[in-house]
C-alpha atoms as a PDB file:
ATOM      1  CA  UNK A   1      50.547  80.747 127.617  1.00  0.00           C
ATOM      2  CA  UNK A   2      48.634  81.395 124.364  1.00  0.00           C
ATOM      3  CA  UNK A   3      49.714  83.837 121.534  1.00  0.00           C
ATOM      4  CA  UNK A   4      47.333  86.975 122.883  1.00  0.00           C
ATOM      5  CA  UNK A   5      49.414  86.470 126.036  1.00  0.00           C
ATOM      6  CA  UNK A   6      52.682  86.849 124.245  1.00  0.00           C
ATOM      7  CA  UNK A   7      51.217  90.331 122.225  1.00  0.00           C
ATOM      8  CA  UNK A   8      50.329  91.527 125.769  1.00  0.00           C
ATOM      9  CA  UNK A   9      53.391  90.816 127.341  1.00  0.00           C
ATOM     10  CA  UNK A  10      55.194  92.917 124.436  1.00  0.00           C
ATOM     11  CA  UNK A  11      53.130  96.027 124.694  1.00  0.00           C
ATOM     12  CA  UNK A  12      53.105  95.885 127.789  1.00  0.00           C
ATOM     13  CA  UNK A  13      57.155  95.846 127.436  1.00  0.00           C
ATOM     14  CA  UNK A  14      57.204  98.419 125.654  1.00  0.00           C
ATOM     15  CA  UNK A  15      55.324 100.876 128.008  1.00  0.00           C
ATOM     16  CA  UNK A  16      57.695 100.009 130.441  1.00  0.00           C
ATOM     17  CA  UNK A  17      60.787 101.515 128.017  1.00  0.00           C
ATOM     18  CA  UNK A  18      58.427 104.217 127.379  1.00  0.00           C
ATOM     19  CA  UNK A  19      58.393 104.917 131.308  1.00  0.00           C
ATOM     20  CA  UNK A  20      62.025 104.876 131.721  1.00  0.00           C
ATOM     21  CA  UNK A  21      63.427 105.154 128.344  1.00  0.00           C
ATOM     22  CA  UNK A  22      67.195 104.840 129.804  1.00  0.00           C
ATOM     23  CA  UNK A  23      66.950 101.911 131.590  1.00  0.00           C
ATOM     24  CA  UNK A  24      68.818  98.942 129.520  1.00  0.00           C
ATOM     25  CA  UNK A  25      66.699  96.757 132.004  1.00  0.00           C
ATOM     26  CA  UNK A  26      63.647  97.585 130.182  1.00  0.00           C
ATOM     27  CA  UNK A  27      64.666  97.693 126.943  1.00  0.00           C
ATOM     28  CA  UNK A  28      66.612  94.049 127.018  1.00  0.00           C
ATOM     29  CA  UNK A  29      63.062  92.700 128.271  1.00  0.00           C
ATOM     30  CA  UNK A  30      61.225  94.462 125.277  1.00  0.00           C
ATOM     31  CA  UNK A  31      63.608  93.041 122.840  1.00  0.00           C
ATOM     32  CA  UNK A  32      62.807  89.963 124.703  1.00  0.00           C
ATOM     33  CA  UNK A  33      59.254  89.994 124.797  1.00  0.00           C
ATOM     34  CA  UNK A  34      59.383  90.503 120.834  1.00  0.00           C
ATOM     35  CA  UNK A  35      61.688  87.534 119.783  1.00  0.00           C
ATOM     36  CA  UNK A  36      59.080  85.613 121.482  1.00  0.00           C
ATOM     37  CA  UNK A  37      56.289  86.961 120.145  1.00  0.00           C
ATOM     38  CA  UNK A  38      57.535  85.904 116.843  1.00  0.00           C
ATOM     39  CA  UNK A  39      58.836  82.494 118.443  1.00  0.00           C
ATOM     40  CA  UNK A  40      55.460  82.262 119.383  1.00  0.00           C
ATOM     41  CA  UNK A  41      53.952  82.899 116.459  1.00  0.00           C
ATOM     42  CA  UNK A  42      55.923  80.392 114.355  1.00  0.00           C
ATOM     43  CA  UNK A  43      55.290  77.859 116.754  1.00  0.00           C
ATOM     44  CA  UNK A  44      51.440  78.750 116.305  1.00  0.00           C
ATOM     45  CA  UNK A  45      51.994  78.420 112.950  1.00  0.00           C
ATOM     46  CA  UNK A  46      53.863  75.028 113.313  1.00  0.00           C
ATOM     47  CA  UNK A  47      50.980  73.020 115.186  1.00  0.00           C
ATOM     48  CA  UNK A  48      48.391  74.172 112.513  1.00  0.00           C
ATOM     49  CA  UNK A  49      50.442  72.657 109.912  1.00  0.00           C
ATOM     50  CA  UNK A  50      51.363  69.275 111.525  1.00  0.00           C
ATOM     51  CA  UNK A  51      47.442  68.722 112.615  1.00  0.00           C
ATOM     52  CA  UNK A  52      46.763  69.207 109.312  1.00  0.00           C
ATOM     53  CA  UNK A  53      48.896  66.932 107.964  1.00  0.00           C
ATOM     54  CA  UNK A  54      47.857  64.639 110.676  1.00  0.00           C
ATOM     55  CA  UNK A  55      44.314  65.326 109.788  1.00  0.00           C
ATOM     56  CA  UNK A  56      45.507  64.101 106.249  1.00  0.00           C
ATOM     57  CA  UNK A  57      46.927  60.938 107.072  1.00  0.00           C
ATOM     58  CA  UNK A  58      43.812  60.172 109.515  1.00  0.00           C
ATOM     59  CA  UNK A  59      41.168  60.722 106.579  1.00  0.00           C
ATOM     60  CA  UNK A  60      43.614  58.642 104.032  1.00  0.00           C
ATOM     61  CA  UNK A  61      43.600  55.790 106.880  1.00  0.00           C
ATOM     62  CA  UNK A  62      39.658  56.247 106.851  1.00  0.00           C
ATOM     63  CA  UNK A  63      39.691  56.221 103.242  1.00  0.00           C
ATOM     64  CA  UNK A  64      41.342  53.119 102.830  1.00  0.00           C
ATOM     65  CA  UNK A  65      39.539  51.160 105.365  1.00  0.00           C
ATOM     66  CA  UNK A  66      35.706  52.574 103.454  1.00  0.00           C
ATOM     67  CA  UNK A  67      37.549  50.899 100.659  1.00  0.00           C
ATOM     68  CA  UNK A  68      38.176  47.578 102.293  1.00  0.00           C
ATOM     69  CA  UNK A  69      34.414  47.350 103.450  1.00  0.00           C
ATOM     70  CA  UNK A  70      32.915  48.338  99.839  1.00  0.00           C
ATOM     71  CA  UNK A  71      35.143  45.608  98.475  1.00  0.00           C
ATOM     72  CA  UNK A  72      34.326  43.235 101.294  1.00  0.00           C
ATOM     73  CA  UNK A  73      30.457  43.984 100.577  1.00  0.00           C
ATOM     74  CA  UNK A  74      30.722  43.515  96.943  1.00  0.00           C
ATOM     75  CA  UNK A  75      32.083  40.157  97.770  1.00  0.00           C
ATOM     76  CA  UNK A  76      29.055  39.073  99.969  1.00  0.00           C
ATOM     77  CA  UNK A  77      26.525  40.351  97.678  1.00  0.00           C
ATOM     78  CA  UNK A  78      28.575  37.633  95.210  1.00  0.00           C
ATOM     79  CA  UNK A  79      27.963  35.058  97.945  1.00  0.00           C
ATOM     80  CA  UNK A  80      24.399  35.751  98.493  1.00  0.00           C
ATOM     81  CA  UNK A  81      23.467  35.428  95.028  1.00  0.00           C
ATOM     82  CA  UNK A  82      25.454  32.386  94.366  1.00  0.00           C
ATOM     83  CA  UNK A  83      23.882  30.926  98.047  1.00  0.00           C
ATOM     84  CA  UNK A  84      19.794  32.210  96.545  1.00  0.00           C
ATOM     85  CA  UNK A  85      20.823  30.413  93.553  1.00  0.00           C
ATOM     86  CA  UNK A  86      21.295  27.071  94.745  1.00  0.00           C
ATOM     87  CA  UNK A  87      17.927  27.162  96.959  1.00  0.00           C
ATOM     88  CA  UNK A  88      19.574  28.154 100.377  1.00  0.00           C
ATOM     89  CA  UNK A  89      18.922  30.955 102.806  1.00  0.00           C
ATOM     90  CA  UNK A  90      21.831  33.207 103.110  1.00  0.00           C
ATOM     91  CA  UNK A  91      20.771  34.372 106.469  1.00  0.00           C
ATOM     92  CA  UNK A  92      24.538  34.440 108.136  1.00  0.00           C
ATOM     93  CA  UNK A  93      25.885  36.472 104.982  1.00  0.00           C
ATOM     94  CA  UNK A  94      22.721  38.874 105.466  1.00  0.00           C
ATOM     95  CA  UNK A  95      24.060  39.658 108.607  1.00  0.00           C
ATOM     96  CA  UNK A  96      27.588  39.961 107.418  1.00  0.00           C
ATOM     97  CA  UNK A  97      26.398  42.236 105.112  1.00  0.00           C
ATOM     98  CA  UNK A  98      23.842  44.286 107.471  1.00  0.00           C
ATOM     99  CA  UNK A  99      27.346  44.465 109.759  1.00  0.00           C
ATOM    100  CA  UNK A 100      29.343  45.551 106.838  1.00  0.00           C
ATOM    101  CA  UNK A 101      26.704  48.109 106.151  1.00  0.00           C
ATOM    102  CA  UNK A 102      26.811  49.345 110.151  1.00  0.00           C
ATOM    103  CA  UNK A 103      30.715  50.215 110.164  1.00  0.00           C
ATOM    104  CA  UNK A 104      30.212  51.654 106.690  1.00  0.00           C
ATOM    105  CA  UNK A 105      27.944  54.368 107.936  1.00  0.00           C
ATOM    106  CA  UNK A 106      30.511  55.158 111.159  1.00  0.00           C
ATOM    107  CA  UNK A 107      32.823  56.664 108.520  1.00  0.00           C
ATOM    108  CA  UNK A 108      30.628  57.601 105.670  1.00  0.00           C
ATOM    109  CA  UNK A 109      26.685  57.828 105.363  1.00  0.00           C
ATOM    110  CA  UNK A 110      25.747  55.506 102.953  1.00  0.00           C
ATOM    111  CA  UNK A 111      21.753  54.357 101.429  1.00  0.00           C
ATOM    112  CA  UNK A 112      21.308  50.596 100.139  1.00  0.00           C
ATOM    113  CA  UNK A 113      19.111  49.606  97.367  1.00  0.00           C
ATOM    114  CA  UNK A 114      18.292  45.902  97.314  1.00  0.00           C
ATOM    115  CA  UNK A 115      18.105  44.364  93.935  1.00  0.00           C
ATOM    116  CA  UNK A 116      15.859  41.333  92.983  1.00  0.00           C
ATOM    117  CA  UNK A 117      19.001  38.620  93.251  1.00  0.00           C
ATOM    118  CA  UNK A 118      19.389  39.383  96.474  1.00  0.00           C
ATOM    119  CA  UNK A 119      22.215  42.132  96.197  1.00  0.00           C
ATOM    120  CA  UNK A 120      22.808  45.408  97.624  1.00  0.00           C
ATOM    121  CA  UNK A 121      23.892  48.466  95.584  1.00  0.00           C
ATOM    122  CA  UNK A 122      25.062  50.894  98.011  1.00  0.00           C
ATOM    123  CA  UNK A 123      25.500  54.903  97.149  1.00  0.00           C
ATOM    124  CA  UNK A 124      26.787  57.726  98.922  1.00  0.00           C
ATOM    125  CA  UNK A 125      27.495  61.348  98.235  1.00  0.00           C
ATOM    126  CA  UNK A 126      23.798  61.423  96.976  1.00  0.00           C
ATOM    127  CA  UNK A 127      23.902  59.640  94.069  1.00  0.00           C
ATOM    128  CA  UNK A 128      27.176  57.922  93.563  1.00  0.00           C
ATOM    129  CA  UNK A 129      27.359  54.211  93.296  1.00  0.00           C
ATOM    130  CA  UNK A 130      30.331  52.540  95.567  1.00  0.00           C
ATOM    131  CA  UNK A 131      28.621  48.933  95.035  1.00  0.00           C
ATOM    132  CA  UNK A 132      27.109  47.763  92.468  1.00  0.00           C
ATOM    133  CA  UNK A 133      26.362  43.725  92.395  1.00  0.00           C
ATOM    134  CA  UNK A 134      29.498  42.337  93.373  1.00  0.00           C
ATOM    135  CA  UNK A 135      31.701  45.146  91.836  1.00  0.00           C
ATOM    136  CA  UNK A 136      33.140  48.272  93.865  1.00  0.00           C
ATOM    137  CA  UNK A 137      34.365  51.384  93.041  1.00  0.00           C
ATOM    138  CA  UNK A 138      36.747  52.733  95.343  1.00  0.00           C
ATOM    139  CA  UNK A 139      37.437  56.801  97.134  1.00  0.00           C
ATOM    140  CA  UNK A 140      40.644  58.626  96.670  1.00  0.00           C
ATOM    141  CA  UNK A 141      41.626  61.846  98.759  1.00  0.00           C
ATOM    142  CA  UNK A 142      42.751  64.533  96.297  1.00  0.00           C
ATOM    143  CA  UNK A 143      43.685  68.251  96.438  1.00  0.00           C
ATOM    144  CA  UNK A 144      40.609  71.235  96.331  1.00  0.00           C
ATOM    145  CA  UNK A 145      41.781  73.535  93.212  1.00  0.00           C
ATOM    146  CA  UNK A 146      40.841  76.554  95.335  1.00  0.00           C
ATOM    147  CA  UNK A 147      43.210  75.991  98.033  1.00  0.00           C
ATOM    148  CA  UNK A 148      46.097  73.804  99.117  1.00  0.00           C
ATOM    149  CA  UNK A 149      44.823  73.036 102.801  1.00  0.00           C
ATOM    150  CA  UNK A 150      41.395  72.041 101.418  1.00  0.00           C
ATOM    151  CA  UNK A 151      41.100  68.001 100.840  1.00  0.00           C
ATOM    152  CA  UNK A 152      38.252  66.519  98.767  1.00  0.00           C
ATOM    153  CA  UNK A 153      37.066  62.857  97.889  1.00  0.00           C
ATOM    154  CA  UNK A 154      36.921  61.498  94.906  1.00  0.00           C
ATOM    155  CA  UNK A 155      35.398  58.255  93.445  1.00  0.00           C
ATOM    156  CA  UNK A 156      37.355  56.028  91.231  1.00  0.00           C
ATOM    157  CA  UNK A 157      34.963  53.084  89.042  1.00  0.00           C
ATOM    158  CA  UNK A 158      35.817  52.006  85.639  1.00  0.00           C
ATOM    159  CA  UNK A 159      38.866  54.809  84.878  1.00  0.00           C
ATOM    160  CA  UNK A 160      36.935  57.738  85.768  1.00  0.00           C
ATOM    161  CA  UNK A 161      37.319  60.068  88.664  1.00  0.00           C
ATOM    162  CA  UNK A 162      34.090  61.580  89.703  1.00  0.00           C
ATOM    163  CA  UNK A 163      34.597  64.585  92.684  1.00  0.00           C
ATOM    164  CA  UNK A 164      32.510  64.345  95.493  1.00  0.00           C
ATOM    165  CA  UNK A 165      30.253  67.442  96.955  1.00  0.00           C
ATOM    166  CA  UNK A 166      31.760  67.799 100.337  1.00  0.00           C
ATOM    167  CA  UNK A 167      27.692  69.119 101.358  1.00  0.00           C
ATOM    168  CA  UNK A 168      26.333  65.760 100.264  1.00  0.00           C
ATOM    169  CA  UNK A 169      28.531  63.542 101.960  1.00  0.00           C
ATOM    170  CA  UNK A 170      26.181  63.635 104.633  1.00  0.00           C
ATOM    171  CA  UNK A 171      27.101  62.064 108.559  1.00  0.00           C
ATOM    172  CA  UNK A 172      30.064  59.823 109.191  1.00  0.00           C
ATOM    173  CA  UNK A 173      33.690  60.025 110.959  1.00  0.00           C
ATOM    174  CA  UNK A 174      35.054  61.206 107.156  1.00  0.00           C
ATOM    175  CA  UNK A 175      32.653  64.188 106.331  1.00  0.00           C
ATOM    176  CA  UNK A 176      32.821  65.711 110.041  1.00  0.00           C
ATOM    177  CA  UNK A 177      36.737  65.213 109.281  1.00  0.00           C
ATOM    178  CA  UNK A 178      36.875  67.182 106.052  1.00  0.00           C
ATOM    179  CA  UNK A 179      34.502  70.023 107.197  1.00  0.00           C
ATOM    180  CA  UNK A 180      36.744  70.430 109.794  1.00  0.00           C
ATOM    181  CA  UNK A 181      39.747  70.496 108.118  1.00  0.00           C
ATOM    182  CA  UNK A 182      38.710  71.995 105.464  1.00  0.00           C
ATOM    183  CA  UNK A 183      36.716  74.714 107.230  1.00  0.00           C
ATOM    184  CA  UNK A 184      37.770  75.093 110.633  1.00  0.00           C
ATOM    185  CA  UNK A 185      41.387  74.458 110.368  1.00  0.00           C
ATOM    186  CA  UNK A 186      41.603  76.313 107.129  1.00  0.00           C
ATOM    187  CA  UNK A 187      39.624  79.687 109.247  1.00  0.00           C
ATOM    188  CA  UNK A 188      42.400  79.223 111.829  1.00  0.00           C
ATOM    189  CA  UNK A 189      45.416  79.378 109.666  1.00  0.00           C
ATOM    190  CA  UNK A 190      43.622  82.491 108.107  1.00  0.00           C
ATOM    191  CA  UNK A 191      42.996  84.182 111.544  1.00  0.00           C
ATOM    192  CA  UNK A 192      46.864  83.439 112.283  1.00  0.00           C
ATOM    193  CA  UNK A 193      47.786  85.203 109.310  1.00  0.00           C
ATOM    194  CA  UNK A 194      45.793  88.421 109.672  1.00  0.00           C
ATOM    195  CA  UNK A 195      46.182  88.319 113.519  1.00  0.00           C
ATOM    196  CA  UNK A 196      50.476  88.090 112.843  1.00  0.00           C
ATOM    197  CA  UNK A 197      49.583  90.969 109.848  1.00  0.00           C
ATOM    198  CA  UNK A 198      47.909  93.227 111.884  1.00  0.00           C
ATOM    199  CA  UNK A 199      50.044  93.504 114.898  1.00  0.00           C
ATOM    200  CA  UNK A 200      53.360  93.753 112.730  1.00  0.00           C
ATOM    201  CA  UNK A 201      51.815  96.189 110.774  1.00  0.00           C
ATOM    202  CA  UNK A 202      50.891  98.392 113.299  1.00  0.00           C
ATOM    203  CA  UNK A 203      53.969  97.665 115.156  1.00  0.00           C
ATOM    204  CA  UNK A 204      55.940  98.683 112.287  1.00  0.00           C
ATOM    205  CA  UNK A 205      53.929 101.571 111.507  1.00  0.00           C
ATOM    206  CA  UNK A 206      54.065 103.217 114.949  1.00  0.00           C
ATOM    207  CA  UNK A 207      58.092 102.977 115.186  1.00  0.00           C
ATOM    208  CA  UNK A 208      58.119 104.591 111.962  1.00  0.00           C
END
């Protein structure tokens, strides 16, 4: 049922015209074959695009919910300074926090560095600060320049938008989800293309 099945099932059409080139038969089931071929092809062309928008929507879902746990972390490491503060051990928002920090990695790897009040300042991307103290930055999804299937995060703090490396994201659901569609999906689109090229050239060419 795939699309090399389709291409065979034309040629092999068409060698059946060229075997009896005056039965109608043969020609009505080459004509046939080719409209769905194309069909075929379009329809090839159709599921790439809605898993890629689908791929979209998934990482935006992802993004938001990274957002929701840097804010939520923020707001413990308020809480566990306030808590040190007063003389008390802020053991149950420590392991808030440390749970916080688990689901954070499952979408996005993430490193901690503890301050001396008691805080966590947590970076990813290498370098890039989503928490600092109690205040977080937050990701965006945006457009790559160099092509309109390729999807890169961004990180918004204080009115600047800093782009992310897509290599120094590291592990996480998000980072396995952009290399694929930005790499994978993006190769198969490309090999659709060239593949639907190739044989209409040469189609084209050899009625000619």
């Amino acid at each position: 049922n795939g699309l090399g099945a389709a291409v065979s099932d034309m040629l092999n059409s068409f060698s059946d015209v060229a075997s009896a080139p005056t039965d109608i038969t043969a020609r009505t089931v080459a004509l046939n074959r080719i409209s769905e071929t194309a069909l075929r092809m379009g329809n090839t062309s159709a599921s790439l695009d809605d898993l890629q928008q689908s791929m979209t929507l998934e990482i935006k879902n992802k993004v938001s919910t990274i957002n929701g746990l840097a804010n939520s972390i923020a707001l413990v490491n308020e809480k566990i300074v306030r808590t040190q503060g007063n003389g008390q051990p802020p053991n149950d928002l420590l392991d808030k926090r440390d749970q916080l920090l688990l689901e954070l990695n499952q979408h996005i790897q993430a490193t901690t560095i503890p301050a001396t009040d008691g805080s966590l300042s947590v970076y990813i991307g290498g370098s890039q600060a989503l928490v600092l103290g109690n205040s977080a930055a937050s990701l965006s999804l945006t457009q790559d320049d160099f092509g309109v299937l390729n999807s890169k995060l961004a990180l918004n703090r204080n009115g600047d938008t800093i782009p992310l490396n897509e290599n120094t994201l590291g592990g996480g659901e998000v980072p396995g989800m952009l290399r694929f569609q930005n790499t994978d999906l993006a190769e198969a689109c490309n090999l659709l293309g060239r593949y639907s090229v190739g044989v209409t050239t040469s189609m084209n060419n050899q009625h000619r």
